[in-house]
C-alpha atoms as a PDB file:
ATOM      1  CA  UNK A   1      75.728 264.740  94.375  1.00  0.00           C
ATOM      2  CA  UNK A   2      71.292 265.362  94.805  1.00  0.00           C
ATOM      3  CA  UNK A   3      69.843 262.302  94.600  1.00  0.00           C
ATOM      4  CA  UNK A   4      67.663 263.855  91.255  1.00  0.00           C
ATOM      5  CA  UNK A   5      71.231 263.863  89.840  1.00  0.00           C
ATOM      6  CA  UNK A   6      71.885 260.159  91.086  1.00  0.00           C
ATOM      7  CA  UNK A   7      68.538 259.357  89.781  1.00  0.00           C
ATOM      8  CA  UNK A   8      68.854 261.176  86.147  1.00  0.00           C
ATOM      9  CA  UNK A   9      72.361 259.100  86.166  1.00  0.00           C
ATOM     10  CA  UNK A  10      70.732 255.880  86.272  1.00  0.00           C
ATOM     11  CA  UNK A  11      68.036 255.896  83.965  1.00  0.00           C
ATOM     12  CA  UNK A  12      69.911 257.315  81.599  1.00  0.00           C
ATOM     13  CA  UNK A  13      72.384 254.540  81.883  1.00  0.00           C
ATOM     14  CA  UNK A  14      69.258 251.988  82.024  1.00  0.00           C
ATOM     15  CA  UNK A  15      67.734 253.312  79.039  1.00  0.00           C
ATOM     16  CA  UNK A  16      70.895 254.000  76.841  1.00  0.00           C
ATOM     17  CA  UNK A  17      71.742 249.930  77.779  1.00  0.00           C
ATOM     18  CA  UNK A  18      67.919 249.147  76.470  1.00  0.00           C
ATOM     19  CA  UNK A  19      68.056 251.052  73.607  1.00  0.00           C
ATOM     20  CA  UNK A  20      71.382 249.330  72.303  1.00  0.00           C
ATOM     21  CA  UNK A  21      70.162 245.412  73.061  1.00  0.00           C
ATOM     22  CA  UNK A  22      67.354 247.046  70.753  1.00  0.00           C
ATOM     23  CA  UNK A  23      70.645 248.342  67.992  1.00  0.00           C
ATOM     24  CA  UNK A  24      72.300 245.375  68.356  1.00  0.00           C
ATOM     25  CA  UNK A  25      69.503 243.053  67.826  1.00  0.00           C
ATOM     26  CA  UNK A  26      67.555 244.473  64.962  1.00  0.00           C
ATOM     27  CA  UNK A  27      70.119 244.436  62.725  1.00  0.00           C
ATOM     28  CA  UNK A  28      70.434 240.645  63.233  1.00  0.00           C
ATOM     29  CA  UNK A  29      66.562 240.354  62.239  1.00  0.00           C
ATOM     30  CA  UNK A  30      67.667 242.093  59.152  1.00  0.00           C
ATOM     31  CA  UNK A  31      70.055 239.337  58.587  1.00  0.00           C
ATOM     32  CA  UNK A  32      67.489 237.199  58.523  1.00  0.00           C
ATOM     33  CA  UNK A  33      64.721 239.352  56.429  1.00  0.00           C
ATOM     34  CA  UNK A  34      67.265 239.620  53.846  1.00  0.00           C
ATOM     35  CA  UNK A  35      68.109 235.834  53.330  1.00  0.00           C
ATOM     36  CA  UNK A  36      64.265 234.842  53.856  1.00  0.00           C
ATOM     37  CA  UNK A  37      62.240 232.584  50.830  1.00  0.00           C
ATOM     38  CA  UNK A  38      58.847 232.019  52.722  1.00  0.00           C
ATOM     39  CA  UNK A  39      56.500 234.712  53.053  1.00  0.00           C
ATOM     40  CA  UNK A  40      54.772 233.985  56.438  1.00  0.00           C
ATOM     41  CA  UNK A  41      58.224 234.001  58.325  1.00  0.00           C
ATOM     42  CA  UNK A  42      59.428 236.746  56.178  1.00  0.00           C
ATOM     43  CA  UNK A  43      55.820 238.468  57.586  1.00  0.00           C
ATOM     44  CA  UNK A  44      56.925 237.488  60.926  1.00  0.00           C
ATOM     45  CA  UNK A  45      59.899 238.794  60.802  1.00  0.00           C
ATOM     46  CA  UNK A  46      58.889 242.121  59.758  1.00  0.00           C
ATOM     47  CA  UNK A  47      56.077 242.571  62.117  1.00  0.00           C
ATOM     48  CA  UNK A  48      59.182 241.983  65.125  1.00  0.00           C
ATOM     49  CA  UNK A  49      61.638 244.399  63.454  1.00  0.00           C
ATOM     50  CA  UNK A  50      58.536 246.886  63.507  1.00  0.00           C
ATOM     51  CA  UNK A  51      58.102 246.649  66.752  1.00  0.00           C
ATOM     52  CA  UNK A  52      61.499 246.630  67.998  1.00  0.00           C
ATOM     53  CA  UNK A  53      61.787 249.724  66.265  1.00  0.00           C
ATOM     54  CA  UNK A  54      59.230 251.258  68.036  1.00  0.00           C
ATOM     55  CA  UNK A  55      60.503 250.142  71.267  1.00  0.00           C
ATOM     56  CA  UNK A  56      63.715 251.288  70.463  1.00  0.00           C
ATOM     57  CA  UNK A  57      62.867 254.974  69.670  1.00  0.00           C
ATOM     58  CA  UNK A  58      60.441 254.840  72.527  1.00  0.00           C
ATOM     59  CA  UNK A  59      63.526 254.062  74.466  1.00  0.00           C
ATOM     60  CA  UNK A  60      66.320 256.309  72.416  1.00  0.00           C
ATOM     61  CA  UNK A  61      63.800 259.406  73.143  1.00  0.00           C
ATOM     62  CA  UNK A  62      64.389 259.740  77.024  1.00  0.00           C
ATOM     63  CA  UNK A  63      67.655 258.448  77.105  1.00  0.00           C
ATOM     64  CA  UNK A  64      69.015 261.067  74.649  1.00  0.00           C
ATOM     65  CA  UNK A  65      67.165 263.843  76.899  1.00  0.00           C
ATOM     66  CA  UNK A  66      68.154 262.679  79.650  1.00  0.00           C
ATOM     67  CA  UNK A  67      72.038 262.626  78.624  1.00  0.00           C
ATOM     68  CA  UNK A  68      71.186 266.272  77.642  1.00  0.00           C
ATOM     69  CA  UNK A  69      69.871 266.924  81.066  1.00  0.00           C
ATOM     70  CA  UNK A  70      73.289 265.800  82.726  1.00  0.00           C
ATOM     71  CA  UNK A  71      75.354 267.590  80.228  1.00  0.00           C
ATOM     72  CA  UNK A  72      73.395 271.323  80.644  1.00  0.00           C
ATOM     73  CA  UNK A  73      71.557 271.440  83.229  1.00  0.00           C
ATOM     74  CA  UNK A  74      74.711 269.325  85.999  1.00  0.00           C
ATOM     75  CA  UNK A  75      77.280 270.240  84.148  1.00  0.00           C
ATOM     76  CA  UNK A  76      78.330 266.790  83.283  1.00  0.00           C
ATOM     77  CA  UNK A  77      81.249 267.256  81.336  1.00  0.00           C
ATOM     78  CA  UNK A  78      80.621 270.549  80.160  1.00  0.00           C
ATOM     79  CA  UNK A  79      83.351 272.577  78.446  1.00  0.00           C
ATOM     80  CA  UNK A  80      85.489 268.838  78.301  1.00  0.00           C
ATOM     81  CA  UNK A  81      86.901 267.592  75.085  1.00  0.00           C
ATOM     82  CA  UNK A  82      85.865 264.400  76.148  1.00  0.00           C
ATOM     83  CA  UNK A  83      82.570 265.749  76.200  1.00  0.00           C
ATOM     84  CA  UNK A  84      82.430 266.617  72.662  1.00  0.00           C
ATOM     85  CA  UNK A  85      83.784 263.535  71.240  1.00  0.00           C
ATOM     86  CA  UNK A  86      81.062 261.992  73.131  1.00  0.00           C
ATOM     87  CA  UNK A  87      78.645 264.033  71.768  1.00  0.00           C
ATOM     88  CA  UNK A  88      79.833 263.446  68.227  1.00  0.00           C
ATOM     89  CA  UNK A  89      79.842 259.754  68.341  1.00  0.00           C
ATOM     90  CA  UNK A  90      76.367 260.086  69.827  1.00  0.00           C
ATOM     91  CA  UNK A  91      74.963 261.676  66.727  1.00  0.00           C
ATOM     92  CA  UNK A  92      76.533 258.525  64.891  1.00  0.00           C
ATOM     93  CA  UNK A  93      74.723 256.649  67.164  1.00  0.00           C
ATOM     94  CA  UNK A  94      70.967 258.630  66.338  1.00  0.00           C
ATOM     95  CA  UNK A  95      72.433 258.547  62.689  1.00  0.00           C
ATOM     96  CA  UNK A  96      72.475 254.767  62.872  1.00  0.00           C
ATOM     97  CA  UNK A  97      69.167 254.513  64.302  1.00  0.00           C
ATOM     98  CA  UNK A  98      67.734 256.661  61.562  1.00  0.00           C
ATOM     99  CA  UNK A  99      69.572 253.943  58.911  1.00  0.00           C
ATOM    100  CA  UNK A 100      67.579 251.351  60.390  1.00  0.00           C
ATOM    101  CA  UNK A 101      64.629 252.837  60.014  1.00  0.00           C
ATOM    102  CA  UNK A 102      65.579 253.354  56.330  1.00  0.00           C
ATOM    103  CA  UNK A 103      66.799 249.889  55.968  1.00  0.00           C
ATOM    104  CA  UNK A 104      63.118 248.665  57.821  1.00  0.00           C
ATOM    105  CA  UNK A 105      61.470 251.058  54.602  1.00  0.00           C
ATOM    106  CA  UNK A 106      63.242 249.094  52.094  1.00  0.00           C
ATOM    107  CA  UNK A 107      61.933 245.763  53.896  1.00  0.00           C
ATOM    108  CA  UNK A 108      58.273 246.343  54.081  1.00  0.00           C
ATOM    109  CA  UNK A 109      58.439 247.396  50.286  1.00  0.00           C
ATOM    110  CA  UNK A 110      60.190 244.512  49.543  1.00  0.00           C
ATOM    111  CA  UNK A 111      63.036 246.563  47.998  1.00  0.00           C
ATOM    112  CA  UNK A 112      66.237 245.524  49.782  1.00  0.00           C
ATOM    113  CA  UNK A 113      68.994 245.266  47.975  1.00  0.00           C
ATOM    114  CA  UNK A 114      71.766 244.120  50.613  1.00  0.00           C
ATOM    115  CA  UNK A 115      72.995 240.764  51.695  1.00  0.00           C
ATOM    116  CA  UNK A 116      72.148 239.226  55.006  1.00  0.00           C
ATOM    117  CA  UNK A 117      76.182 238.983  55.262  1.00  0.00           C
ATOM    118  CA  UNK A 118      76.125 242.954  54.684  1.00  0.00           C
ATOM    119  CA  UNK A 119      74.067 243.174  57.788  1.00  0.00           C
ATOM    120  CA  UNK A 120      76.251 240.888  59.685  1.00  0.00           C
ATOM    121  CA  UNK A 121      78.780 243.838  59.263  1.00  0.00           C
ATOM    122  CA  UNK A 122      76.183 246.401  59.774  1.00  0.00           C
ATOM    123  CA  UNK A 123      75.644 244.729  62.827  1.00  0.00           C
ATOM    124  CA  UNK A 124      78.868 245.752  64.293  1.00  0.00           C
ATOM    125  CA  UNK A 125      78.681 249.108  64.334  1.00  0.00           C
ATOM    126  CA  UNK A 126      76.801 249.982  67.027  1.00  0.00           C
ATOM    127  CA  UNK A 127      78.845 247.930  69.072  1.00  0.00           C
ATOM    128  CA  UNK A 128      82.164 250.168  68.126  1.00  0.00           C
ATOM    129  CA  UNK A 129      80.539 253.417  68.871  1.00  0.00           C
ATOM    130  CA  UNK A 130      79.261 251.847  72.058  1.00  0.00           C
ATOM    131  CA  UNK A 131      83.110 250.867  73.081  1.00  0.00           C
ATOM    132  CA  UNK A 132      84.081 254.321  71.929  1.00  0.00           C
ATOM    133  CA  UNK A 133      81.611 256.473  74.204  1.00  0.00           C
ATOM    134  CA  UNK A 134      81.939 254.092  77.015  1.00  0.00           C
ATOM    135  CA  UNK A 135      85.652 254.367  76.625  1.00  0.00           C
ATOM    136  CA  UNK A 136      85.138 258.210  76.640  1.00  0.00           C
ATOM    137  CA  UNK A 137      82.832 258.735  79.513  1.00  0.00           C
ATOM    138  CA  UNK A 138      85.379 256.816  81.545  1.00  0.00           C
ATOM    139  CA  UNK A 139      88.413 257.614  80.781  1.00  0.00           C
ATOM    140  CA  UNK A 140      87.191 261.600  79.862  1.00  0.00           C
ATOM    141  CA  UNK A 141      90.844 261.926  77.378  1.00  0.00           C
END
């Protein structure tokens, strides 16, 4: 193994760890948003699920090319059905970002329509498709 590979390895691993605290946290400002009365917190609350998002897709940006980069240009994994179930539950994971930036939409124009207890369960599905790539990655089925 080069060291650039060693390297690539571990901020994608740093990164991809970032941008889920980032998955698994905004959703639990949306539980909040969604059960808030008073306008000044529910402003406050907004302006940090803004800017988490941000962060987030500042973070998702790399770490997806980066994964790319060890999949084409090392080989990691390449030709592996592991590999492709990976892959798959990745776009999930980009699909659920995009939701969130959806849901963040409906927020700022005051339009939500969901419970905070729907985001409670919301909330947990970044954390399956986490356990499922994980579980992928290292035990390559």
């Amino acid at each position: 193994m080069t060291n650039s590979y060693l390297w690539i390895k571990t901020f994608h691993i740093v990164l991809i760890t970032s941008w889920f605290a980032g998955l698994f946290y905004l959703p639990r400002i949306f539980v909040n948003l969604a059960d808030e009365k008073n306008p000044d917190t529910y402003a406050r609350l907004l302006g940090m699920s803004d800017r988490l998002f941000r962060f987030m897709t500042i973070l998702a940006v790399p770490a997806v090319l980066l994964g790319v980069t060890l999949w084409l240009y090392f080989g990691v994994g390449a030709g592996d059905v592991w590999m492709h179930a990976k892959l798959f539950f990745v776009l999930l994971v980009i699909g659920y970002h995009h939701a969130c930036y959806g849901i963040l939409k409906k927020f700022r124009t005051g339009v939500n329509t969901k419970s905070g207890v729907w985001y409670r369960w919301f909330n947990e599905v970044p954390v399956i498709l986490l356990v499922v790539i994980v579980a992928l990655v290292l035990f390559k089925p």
